[in-house]
Protein backbone atom coordinates (compact mmCIF):
# COMPACT_ATOMS: atom_id res chain seq x y z
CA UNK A 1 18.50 -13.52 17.46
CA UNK A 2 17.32 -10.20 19.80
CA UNK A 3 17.42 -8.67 16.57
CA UNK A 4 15.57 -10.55 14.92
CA UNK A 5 12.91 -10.89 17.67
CA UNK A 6 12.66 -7.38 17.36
CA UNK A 7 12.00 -6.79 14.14
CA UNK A 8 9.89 -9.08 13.79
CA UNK A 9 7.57 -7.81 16.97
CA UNK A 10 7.35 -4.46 15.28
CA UNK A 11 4.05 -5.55 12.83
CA UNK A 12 2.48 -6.57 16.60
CA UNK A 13 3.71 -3.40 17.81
CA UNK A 14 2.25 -1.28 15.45
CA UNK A 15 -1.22 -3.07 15.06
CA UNK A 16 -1.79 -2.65 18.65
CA UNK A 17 -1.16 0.96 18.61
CA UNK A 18 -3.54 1.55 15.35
CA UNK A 19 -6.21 -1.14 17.45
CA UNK A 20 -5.97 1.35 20.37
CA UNK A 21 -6.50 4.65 18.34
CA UNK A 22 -8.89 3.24 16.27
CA UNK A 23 -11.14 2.15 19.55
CA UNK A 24 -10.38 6.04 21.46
CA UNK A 25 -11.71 7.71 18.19
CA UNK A 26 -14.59 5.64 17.60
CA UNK A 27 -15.25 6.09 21.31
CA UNK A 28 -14.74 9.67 22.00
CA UNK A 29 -15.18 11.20 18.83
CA UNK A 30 -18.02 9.28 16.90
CA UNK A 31 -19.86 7.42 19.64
CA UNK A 32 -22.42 5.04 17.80
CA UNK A 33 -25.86 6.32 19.80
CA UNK A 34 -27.74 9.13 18.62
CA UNK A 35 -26.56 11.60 21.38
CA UNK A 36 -23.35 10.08 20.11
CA UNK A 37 -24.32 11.50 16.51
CA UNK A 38 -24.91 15.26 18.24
CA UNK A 39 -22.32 15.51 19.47
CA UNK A 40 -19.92 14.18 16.52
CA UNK A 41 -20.67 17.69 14.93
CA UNK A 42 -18.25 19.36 17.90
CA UNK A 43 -15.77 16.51 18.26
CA UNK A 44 -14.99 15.48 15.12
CA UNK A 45 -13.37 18.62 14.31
CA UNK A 46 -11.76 18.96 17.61
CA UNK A 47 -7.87 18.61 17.61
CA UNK A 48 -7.12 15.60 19.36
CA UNK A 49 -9.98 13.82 17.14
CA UNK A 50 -8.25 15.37 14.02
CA UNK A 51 -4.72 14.23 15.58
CA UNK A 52 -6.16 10.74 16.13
CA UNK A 53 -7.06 10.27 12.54
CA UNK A 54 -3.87 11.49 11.49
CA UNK A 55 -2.54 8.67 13.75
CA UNK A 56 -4.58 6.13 12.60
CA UNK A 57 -3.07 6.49 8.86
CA UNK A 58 0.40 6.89 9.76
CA UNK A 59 0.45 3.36 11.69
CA UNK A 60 -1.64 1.74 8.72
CA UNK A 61 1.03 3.20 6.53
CA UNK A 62 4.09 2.04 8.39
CA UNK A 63 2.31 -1.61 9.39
CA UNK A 64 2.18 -2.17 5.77
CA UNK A 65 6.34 -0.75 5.17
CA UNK A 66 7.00 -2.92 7.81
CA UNK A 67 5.56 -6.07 6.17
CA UNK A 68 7.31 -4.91 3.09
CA UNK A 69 10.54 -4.49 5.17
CA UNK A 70 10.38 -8.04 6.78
CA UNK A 71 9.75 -9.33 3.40
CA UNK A 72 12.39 -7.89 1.95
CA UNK A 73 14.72 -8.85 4.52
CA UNK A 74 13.78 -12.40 4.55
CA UNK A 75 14.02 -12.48 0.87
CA UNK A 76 17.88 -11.20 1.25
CA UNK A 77 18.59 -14.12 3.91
CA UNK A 78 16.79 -16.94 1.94
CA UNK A 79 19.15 -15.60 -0.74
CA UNK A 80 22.61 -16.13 1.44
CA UNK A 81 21.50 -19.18 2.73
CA UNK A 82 20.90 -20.76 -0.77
CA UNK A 83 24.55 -19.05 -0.87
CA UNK A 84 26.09 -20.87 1.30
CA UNK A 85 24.45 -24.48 1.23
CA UNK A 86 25.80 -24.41 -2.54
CA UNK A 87 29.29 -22.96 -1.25
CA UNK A 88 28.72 -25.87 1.14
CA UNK A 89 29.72 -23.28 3.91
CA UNK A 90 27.87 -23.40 7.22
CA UNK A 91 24.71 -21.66 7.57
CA UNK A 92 25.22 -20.14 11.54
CA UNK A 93 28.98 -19.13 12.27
CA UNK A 94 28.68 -20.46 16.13
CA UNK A 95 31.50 -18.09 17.90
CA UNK A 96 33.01 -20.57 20.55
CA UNK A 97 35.53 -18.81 22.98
């Protein structure tokens, strides 16, 4: 069940990251006034703005692989538990000691 939990709080995980960089570049390196468009013409090429892009598409890429993941994975145990409720075999081996 942890494991579960966890893979399942990864998509949260990684959307709040992406939220985060996504609010620090629009706020230090394109600010939205118009001294805020001056100075985009030095930040925006600056390496931690250029890092913070790069950042920004890396967690939009793995959000989406881990959507794919979970779905996979949740195809794959739908499958066993069909498995098993025709095998008429129980669904959650309890472990009593």
């Amino acid at each position: 069940m942890r494991k579960l939990l966890g893979y399942l709080s990864l998509p949260f995980f990684l959307v709040s990251i992406h939220w985060l960089l996504v609010r620090f570049y629009a706020n230090i390196c394109v600010p939205e006034t118009f001294y805020g468009y001056l100075t985009t013409y030095l930040t925006t090429a600056s390496p931690i703005c250029v890092y913070s892009l790069t950042l920004i598409e890396k967690t939009s890429s793995l959000y989406l692989s881990s959507w794919v993941f979970l779905t996979v994975s949740s195809i794959g145990l739908l499958k066993e538990i069909y498995r098993r409720v025709i095998e008429k075999k129980p669904i959650i081996n309890i472990k009593r000691d």
